[in-house]
C-alpha atoms as a PDB file:
ATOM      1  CA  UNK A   1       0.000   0.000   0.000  1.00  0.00           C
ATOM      2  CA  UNK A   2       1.267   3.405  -1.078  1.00  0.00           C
ATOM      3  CA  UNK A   3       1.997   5.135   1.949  1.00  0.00           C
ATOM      4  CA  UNK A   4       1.655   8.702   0.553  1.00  0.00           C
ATOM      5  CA  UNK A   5      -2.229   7.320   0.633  1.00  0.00           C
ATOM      6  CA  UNK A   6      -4.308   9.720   3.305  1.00  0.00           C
ATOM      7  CA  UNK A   7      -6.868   8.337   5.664  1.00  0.00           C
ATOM      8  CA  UNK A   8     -10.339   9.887   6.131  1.00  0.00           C
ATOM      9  CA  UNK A   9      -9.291  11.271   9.442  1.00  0.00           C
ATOM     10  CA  UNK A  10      -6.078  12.610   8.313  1.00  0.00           C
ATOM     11  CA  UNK A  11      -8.158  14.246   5.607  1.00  0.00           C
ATOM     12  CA  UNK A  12     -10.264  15.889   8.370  1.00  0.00           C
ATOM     13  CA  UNK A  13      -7.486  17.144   9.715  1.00  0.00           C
ATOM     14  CA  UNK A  14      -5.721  18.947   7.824  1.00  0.00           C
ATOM     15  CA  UNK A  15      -9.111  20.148   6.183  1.00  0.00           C
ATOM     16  CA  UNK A  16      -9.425  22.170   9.354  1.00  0.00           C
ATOM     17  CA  UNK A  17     -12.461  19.696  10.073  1.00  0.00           C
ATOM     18  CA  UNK A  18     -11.176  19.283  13.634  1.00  0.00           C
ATOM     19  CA  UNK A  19     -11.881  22.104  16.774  1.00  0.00           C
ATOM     20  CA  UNK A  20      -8.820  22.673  19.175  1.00  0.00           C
ATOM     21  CA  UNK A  21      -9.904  21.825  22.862  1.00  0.00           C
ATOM     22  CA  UNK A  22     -13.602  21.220  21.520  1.00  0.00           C
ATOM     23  CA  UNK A  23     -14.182  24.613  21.551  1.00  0.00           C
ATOM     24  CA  UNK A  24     -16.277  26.871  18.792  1.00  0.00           C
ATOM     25  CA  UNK A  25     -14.196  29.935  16.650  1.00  0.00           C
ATOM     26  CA  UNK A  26     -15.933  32.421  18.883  1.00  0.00           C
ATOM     27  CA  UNK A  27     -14.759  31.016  21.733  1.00  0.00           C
ATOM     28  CA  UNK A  28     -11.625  30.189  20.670  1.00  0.00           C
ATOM     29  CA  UNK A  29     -11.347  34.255  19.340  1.00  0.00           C
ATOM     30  CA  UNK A  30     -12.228  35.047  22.855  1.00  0.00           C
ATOM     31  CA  UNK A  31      -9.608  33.110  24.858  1.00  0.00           C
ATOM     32  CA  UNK A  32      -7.103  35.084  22.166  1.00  0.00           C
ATOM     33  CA  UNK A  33      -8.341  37.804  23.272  1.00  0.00           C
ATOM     34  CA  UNK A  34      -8.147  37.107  27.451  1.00  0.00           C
ATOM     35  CA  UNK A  35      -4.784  35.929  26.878  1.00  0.00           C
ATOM     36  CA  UNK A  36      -3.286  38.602  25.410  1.00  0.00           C
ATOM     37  CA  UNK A  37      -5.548  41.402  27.816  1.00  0.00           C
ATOM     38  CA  UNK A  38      -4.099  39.039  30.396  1.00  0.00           C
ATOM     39  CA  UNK A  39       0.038  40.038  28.908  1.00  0.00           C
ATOM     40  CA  UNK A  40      -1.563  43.721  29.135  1.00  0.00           C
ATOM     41  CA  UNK A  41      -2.076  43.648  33.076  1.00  0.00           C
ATOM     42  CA  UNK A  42       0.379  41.767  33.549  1.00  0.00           C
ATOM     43  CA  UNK A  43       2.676  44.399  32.437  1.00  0.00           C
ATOM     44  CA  UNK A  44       0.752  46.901  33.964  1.00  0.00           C
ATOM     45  CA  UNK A  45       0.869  44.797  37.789  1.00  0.00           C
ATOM     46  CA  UNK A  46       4.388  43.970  37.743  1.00  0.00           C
ATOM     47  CA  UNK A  47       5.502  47.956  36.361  1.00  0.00           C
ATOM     48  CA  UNK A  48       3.522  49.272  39.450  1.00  0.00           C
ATOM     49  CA  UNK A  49       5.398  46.395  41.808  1.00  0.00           C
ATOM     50  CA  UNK A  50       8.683  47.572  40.724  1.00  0.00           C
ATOM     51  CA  UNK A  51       8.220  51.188  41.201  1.00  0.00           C
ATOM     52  CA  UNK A  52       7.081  50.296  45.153  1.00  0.00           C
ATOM     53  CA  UNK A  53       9.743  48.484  45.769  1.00  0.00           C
ATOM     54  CA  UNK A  54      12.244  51.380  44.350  1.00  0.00           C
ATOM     55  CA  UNK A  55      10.195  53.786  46.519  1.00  0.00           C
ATOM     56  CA  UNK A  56       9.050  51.513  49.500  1.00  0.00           C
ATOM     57  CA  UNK A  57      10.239  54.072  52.006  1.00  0.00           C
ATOM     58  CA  UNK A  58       7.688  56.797  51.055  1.00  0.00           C
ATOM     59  CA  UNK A  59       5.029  54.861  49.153  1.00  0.00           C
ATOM     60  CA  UNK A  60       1.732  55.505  50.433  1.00  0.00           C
ATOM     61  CA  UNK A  61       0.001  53.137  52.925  1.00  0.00           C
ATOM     62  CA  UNK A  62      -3.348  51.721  51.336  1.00  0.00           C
ATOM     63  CA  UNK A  63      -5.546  51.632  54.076  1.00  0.00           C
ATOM     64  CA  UNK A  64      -4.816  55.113  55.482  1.00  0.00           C
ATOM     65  CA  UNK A  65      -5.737  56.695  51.797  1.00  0.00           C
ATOM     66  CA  UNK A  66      -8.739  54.561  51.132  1.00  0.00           C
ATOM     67  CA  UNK A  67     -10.983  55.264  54.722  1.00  0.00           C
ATOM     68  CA  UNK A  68     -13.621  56.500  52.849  1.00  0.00           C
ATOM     69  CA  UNK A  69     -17.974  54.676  52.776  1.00  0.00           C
ATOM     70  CA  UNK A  70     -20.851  56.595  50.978  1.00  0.00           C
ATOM     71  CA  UNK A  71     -22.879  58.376  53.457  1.00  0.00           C
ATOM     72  CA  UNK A  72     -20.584  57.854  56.683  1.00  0.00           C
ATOM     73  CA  UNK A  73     -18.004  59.698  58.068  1.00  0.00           C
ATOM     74  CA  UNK A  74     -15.098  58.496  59.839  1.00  0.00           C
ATOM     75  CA  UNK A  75     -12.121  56.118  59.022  1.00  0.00           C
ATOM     76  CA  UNK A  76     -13.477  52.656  57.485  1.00  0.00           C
ATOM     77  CA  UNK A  77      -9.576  51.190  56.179  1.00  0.00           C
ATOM     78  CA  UNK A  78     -10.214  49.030  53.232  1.00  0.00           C
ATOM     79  CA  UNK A  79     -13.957  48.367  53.900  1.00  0.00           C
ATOM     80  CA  UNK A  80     -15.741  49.764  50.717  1.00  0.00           C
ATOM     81  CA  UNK A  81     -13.030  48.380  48.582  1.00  0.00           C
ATOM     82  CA  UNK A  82     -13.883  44.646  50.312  1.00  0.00           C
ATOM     83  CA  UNK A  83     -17.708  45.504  49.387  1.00  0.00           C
ATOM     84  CA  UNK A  84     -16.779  46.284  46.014  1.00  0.00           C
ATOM     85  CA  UNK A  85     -14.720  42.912  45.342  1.00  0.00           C
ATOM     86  CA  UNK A  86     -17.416  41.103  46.728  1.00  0.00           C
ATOM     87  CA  UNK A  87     -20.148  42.485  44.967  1.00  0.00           C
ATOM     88  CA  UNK A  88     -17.902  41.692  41.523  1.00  0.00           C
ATOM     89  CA  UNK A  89     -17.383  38.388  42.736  1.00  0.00           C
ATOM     90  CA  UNK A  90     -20.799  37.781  43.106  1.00  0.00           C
ATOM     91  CA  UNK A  91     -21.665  38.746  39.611  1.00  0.00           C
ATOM     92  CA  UNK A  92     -19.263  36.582  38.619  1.00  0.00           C
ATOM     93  CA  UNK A  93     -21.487  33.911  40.150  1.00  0.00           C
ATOM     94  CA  UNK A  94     -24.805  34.886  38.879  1.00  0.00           C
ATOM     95  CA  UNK A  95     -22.975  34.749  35.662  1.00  0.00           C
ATOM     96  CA  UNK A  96     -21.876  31.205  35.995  1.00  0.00           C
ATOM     97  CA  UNK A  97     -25.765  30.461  36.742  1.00  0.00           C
ATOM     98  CA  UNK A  98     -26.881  32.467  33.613  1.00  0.00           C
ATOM     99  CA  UNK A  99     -24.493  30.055  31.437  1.00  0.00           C
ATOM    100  CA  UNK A 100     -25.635  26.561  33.004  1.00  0.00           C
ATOM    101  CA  UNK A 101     -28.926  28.129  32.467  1.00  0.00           C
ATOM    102  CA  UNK A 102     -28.759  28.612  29.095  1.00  0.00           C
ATOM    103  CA  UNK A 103     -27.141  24.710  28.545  1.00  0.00           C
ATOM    104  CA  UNK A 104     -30.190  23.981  29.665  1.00  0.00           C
ATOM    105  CA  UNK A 105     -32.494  26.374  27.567  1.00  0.00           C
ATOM    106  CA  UNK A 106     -33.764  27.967  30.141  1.00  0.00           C
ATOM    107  CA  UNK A 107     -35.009  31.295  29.161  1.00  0.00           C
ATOM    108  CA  UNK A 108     -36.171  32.927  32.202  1.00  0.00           C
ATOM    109  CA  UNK A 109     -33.452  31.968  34.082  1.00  0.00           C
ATOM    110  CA  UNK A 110     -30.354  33.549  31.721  1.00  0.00           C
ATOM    111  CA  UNK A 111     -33.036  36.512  32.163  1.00  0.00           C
ATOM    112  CA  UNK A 112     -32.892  36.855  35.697  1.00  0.00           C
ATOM    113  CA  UNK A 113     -28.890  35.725  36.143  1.00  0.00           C
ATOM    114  CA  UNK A 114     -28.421  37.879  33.430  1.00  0.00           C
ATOM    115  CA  UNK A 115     -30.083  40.800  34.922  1.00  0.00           C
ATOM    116  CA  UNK A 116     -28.363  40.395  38.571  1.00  0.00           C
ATOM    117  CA  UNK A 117     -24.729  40.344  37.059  1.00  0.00           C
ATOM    118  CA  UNK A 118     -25.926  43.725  35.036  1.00  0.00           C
ATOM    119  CA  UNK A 119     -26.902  45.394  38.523  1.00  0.00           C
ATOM    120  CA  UNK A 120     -23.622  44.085  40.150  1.00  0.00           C
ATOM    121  CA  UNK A 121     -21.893  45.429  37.308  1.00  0.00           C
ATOM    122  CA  UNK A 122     -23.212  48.641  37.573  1.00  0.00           C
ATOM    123  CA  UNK A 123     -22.667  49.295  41.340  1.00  0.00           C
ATOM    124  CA  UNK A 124     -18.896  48.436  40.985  1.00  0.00           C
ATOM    125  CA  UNK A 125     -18.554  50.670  38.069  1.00  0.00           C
ATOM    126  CA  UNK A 126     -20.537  53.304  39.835  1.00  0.00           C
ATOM    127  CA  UNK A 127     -18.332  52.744  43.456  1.00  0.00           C
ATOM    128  CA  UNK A 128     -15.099  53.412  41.570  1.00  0.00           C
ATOM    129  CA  UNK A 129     -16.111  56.103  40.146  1.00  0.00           C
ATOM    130  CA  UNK A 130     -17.453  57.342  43.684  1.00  0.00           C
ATOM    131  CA  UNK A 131     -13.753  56.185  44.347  1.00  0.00           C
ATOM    132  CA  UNK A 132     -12.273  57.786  42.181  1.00  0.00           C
ATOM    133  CA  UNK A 133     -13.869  61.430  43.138  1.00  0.00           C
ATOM    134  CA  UNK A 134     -13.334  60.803  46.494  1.00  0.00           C
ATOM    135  CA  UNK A 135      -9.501  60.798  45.758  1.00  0.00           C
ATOM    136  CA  UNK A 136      -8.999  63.102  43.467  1.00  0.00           C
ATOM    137  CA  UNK A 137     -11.304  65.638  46.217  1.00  0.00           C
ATOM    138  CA  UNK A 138      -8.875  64.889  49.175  1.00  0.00           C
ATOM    139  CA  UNK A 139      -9.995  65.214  53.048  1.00  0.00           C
ATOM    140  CA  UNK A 140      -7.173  66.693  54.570  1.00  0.00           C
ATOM    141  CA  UNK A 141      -4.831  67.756  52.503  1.00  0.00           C
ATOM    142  CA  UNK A 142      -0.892  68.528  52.602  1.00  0.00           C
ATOM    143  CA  UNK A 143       2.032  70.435  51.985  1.00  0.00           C
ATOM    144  CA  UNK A 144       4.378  69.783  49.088  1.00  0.00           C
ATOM    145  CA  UNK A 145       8.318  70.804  49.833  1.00  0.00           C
ATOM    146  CA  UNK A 146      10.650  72.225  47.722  1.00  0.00           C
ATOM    147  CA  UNK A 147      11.895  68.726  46.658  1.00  0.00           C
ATOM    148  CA  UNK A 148       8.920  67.503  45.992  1.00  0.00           C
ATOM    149  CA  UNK A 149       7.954  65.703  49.821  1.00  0.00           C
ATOM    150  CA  UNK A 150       4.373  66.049  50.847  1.00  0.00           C
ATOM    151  CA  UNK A 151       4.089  66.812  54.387  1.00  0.00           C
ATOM    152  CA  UNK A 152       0.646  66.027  56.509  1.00  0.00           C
ATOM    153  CA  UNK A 153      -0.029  66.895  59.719  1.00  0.00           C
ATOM    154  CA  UNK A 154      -1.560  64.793  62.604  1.00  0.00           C
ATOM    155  CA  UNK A 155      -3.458  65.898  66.353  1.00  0.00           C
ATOM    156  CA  UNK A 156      -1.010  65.042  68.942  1.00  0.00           C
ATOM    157  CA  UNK A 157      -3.554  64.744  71.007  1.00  0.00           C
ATOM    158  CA  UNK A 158      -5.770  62.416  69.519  1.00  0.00           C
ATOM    159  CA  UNK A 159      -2.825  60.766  67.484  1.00  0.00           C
ATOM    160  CA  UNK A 160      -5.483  61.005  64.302  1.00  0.00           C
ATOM    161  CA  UNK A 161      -4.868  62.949  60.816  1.00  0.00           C
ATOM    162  CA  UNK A 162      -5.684  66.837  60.987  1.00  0.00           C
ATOM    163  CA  UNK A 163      -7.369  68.371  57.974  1.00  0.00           C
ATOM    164  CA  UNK A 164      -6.303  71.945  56.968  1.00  0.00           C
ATOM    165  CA  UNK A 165      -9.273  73.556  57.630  1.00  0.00           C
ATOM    166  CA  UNK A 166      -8.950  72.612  61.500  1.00  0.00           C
ATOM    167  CA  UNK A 167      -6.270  74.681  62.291  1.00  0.00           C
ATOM    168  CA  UNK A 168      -5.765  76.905  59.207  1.00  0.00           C
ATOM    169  CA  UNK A 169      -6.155  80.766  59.303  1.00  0.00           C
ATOM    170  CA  UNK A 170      -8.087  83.106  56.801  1.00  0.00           C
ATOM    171  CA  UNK A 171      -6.001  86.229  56.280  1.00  0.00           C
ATOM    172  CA  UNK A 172      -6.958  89.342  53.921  1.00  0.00           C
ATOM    173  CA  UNK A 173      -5.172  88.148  51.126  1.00  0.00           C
ATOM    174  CA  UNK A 174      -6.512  88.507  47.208  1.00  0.00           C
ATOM    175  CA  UNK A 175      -7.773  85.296  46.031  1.00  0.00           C
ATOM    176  CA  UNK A 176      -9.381  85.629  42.640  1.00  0.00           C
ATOM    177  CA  UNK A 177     -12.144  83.466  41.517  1.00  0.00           C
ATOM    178  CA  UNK A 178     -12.813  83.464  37.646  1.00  0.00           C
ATOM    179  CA  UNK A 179     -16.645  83.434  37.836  1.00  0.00           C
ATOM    180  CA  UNK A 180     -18.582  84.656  35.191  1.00  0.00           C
ATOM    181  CA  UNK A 181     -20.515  87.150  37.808  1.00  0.00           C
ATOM    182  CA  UNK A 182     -17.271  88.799  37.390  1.00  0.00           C
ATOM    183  CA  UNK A 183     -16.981  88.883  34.015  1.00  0.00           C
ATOM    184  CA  UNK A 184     -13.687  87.045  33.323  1.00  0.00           C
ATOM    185  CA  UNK A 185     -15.571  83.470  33.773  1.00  0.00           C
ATOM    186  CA  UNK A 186     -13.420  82.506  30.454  1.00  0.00           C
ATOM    187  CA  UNK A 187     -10.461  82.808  31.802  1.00  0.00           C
ATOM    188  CA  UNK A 188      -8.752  79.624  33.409  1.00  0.00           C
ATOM    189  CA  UNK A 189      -8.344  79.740  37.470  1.00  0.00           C
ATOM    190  CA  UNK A 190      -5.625  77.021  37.648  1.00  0.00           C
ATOM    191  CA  UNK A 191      -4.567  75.135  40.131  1.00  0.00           C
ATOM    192  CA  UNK A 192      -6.813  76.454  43.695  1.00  0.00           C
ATOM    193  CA  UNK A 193      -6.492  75.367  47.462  1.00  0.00           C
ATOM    194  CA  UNK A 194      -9.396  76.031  49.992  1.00  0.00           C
ATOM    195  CA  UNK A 195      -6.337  77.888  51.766  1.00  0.00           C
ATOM    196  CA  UNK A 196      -2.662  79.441  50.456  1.00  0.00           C
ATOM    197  CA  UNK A 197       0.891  78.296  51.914  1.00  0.00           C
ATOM    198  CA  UNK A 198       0.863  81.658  54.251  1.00  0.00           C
ATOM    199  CA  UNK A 199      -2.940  80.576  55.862  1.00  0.00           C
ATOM    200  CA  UNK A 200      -1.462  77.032  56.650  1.00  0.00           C
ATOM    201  CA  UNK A 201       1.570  78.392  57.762  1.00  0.00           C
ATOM    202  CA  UNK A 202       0.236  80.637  60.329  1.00  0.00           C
ATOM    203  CA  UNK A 203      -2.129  78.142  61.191  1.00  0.00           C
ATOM    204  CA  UNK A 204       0.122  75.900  61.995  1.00  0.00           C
ATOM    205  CA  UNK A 205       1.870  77.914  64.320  1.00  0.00           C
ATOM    206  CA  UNK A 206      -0.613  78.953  66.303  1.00  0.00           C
ATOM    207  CA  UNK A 207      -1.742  75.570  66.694  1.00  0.00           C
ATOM    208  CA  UNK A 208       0.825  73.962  69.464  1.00  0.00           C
ATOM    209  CA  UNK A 209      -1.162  70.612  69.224  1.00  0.00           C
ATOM    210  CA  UNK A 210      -0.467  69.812  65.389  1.00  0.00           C
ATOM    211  CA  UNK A 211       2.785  68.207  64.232  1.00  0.00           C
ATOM    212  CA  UNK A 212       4.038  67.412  61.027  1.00  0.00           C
ATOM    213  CA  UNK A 213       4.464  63.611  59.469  1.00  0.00           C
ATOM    214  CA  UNK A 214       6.306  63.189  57.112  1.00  0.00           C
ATOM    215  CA  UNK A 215       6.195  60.652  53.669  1.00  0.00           C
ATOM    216  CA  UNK A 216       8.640  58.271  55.179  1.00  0.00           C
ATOM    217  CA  UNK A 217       7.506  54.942  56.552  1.00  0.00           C
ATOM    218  CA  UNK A 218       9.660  54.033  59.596  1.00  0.00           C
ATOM    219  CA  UNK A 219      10.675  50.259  61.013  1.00  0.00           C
ATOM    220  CA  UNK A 220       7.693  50.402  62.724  1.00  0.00           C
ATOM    221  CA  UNK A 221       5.702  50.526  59.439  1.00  0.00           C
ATOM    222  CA  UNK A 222       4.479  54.002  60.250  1.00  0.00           C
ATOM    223  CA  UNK A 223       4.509  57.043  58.692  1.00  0.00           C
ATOM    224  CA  UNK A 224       7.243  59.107  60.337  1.00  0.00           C
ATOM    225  CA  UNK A 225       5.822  61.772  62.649  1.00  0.00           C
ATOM    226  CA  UNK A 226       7.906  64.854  63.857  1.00  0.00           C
ATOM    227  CA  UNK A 227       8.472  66.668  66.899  1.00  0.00           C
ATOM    228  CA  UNK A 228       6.608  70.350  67.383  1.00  0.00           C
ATOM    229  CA  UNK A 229      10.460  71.790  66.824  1.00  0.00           C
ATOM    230  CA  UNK A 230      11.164  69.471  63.634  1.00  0.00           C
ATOM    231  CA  UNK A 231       7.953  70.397  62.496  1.00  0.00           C
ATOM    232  CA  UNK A 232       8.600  73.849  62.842  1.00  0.00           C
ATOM    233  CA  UNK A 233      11.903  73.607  61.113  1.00  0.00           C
ATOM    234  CA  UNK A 234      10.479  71.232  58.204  1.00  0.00           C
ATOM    235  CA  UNK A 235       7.962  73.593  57.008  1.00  0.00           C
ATOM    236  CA  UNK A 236      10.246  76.225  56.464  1.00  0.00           C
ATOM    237  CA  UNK A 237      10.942  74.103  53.114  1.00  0.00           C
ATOM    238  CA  UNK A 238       7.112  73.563  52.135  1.00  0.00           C
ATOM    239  CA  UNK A 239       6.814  75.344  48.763  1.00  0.00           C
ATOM    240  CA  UNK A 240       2.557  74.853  48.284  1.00  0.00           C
ATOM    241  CA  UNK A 241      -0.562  73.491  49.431  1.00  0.00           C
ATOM    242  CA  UNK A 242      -1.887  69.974  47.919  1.00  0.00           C
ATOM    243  CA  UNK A 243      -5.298  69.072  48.563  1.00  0.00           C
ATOM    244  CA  UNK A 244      -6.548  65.623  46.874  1.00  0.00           C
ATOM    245  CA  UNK A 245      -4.301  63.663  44.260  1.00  0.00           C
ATOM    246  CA  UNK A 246      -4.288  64.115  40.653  1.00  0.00           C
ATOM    247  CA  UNK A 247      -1.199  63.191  37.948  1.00  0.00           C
ATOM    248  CA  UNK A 248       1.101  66.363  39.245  1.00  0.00           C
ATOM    249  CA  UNK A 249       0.314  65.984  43.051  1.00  0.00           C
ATOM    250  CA  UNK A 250      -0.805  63.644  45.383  1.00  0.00           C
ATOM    251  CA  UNK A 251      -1.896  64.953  48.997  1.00  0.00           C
ATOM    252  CA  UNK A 252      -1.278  61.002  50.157  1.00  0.00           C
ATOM    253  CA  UNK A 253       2.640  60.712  49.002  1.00  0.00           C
ATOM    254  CA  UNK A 254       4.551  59.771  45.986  1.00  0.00           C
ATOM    255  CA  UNK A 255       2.788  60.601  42.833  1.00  0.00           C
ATOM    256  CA  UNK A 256       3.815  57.747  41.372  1.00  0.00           C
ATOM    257  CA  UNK A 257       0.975  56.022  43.411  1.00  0.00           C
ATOM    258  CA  UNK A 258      -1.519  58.174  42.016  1.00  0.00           C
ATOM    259  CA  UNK A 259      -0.417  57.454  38.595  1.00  0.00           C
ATOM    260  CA  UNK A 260      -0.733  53.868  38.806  1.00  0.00           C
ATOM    261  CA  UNK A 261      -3.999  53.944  40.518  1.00  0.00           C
ATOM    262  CA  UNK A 262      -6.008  56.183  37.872  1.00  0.00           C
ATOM    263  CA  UNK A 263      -4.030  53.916  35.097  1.00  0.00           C
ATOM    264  CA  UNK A 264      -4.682  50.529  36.280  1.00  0.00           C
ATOM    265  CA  UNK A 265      -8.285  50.721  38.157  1.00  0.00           C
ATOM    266  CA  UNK A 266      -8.958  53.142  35.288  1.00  0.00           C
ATOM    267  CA  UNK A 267      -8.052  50.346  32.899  1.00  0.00           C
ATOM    268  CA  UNK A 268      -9.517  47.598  34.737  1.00  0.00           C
ATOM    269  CA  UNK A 269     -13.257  49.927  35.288  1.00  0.00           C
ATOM    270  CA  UNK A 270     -13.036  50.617  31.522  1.00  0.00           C
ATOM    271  CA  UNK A 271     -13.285  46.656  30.521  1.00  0.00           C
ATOM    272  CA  UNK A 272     -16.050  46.419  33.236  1.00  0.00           C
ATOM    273  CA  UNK A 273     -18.373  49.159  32.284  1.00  0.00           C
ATOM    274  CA  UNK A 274     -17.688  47.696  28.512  1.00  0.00           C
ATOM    275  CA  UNK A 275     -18.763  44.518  29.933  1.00  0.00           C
ATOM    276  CA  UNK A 276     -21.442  45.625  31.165  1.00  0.00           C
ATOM    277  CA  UNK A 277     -22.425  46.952  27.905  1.00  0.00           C
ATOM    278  CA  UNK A 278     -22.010  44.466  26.343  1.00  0.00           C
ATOM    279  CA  UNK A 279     -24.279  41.866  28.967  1.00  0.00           C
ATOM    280  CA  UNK A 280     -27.149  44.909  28.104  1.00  0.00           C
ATOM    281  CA  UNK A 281     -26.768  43.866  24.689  1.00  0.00           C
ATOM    282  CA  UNK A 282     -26.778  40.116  25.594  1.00  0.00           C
ATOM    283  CA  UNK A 283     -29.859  40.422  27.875  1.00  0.00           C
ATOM    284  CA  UNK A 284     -31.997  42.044  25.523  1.00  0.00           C
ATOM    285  CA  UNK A 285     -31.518  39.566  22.678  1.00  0.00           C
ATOM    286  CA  UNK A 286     -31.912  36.695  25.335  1.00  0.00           C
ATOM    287  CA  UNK A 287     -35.100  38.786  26.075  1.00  0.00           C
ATOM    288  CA  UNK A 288     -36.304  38.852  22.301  1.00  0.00           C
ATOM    289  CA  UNK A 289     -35.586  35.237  22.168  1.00  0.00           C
ATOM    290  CA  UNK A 290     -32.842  35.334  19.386  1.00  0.00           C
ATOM    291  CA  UNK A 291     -30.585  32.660  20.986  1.00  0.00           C
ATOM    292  CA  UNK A 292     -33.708  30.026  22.000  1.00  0.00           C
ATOM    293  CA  UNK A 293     -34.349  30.310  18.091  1.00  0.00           C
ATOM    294  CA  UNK A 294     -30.367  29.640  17.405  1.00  0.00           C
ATOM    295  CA  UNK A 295     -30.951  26.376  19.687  1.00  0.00           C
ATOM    296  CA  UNK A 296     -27.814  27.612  22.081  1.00  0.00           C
ATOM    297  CA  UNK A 297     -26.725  30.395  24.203  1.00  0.00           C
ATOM    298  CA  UNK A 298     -23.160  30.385  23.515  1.00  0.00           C
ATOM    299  CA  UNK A 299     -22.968  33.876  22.985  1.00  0.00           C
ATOM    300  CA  UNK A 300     -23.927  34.228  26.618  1.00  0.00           C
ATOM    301  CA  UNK A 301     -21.068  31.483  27.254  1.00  0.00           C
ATOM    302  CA  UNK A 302     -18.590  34.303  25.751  1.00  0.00           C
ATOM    303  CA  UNK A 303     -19.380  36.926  27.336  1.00  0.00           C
ATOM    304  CA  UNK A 304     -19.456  34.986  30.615  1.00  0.00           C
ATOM    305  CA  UNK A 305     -15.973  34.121  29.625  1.00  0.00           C
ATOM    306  CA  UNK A 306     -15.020  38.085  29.617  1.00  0.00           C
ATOM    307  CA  UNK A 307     -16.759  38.437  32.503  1.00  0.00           C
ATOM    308  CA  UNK A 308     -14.752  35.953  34.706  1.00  0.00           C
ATOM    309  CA  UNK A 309     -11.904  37.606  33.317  1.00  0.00           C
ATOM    310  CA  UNK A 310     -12.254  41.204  34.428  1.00  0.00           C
ATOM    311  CA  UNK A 311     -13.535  39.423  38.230  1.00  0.00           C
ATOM    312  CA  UNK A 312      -9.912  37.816  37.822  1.00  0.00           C
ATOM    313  CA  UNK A 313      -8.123  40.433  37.158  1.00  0.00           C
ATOM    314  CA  UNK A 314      -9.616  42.621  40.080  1.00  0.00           C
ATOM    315  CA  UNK A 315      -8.561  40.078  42.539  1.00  0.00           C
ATOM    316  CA  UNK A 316      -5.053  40.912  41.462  1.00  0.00           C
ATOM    317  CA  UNK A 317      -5.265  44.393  41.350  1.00  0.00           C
ATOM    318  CA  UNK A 318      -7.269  44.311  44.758  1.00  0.00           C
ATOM    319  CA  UNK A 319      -4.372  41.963  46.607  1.00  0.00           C
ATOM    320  CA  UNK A 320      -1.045  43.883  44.938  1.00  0.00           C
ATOM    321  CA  UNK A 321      -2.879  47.254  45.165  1.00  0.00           C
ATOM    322  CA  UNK A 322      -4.751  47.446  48.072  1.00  0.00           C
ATOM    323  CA  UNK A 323      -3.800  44.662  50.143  1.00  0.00           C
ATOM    324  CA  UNK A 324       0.134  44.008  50.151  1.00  0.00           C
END
């Protein structure tokens, strides 16, 4: 027998008959698609872990910047951050349940799973934005030095974190506001504090009970907190006020920290609020019945697959970001 002769099965083969892992094109597109996303965190994660390490010794400390919960006031370390993760983690769930129910063709079940990872969805995307305003706003706010240091300043009394409008003074000085009352409204204001460098300043010393801490974490994993004479000498080198944290300044520490954090959970919120697009889109065609007349719901299947994703990915940015 001639053994350049093919069998049947060879033939199916190399027609491209065959489907790696089982799996449809779609899917197969998809898990591309993860994969290579996945290379784009990754790069992302590991940049942001080598610029702490190279600035350990002044890199903010997570859970005295994020203190903050809707509608209470006080210091809540790391607790609306947990309620986020879990609420995307449940989604994740009521995803899972939306693609057994649609193996088993039932409708008004990928309706309802559907529907529930949609509203969990939502009130992640909507919490880091509420996040997000929350840090760029500030609560305290700081001093920057000359060489770039941020200085805060903490009640020796009460050992807490003293905003700037607790011991700040209002002097007569000329603060222009371009309003359009005034008729200059077009012109751009800039860069504004609540108070100037001279309001804090005298503030500050007649306030005997504040003290300045400084950026640097000491061996006791602490933020490094002066005496009343240190302080006095350290803010002879403050150079301006910083309230909040943007991509110049960050009222919290390095700026590098800010940086990564509107980057990466900016990244990361963009591919959930497209997912939850994109489950919209899913949920009304499961709703006109488009995928009970294809005879599968593998499109839901996909998207689920996206979905588990972006929940994956948050649990690393939550642990390396928030948590270590």
């Amino acid at each position: 027998m001639d053994s350049t002769v093919t069998t049947g099965a060879e033939d199916n083969v190399w027609g491209g008959g065959n489907r790696p892992l089982g799996a449809s094109y779609g899917k197969l597109m998809m898990w591309f698609f993860i994969v290579s996303d996945a290379l784009t965190f990754s790069g992302f994660l590991v940049s942001y872990g080598f610029s702490r390490f190279k600035f350990i010794e002044t890199w903010p400390i997570a859970d005295e910047v994020f203190t903050h919960v809707p509608f209470f006031h006080g210091n809540y370390p790391m607790y609306y951050v947990a309620f986020m993760t879990f609420i995307l983690i449940m989604s994740s769930v009521t995803m899972v349940l939306a693609v057994d129910a649609g193996h088993r063709m039932m409708k008004n079940r990928v309706i309802l799973y559907m529907f529930l990872t949609i509203i969990g969805g939502a009130i992640f995307v909507g919490s880091q934005a509420w996040e997000w305003a929350t840090f760029i706003k500030g609560d305290f706010g700081a001093l920057e030095t000359k060489g770039g240091r941020i200085l805060q300043f903490v009640n020796a009394e009460t050992g807490e974190r003293a905003a700037l409008a607790e011991f700040s003074k209002t002097l007569p000085e000329e603060r222009v506001k371009h309003e359009g009352s005034n008729g200059i409204w077009y012109q751009k204001e800039g860069y504004k504090t609540s108070y100037s460098l001279n309001e804090v300043i005298e503030g500050f010393k007649a306030s005997p009970n504040i003290l300045i801490r400084t950026e640097t974490i000491n061996e006791e994993g602490e933020k490094t907190l002066l005496t009343r004479q240190e302080s006095l000498a350290k803010l002879k080198d403050a150079k301006l006020v910083v309230e909040g944290a943007n991509l110049i300044r960050n009222e919290y520490g390095s700026r590098l920290f800010a940086d990564f954090f509107f980057f990466i959970t900016g990244f990361h919120g963009f591919h959930v609020f497209s997912g939850v697009v994109i489950n919209v889109i899913i949920f009304f065609n499961v709703i006109l019945g488009t995928y009970e007349r294809r005879g599968h719901y593998e499109m839901v299947e996909k998207v689920g697959l996206y979905w588990h994703f972006v929940d994956l990915v948050w649990v690393f940015v939550f642990t390396f970001f928030y948590l270590v």
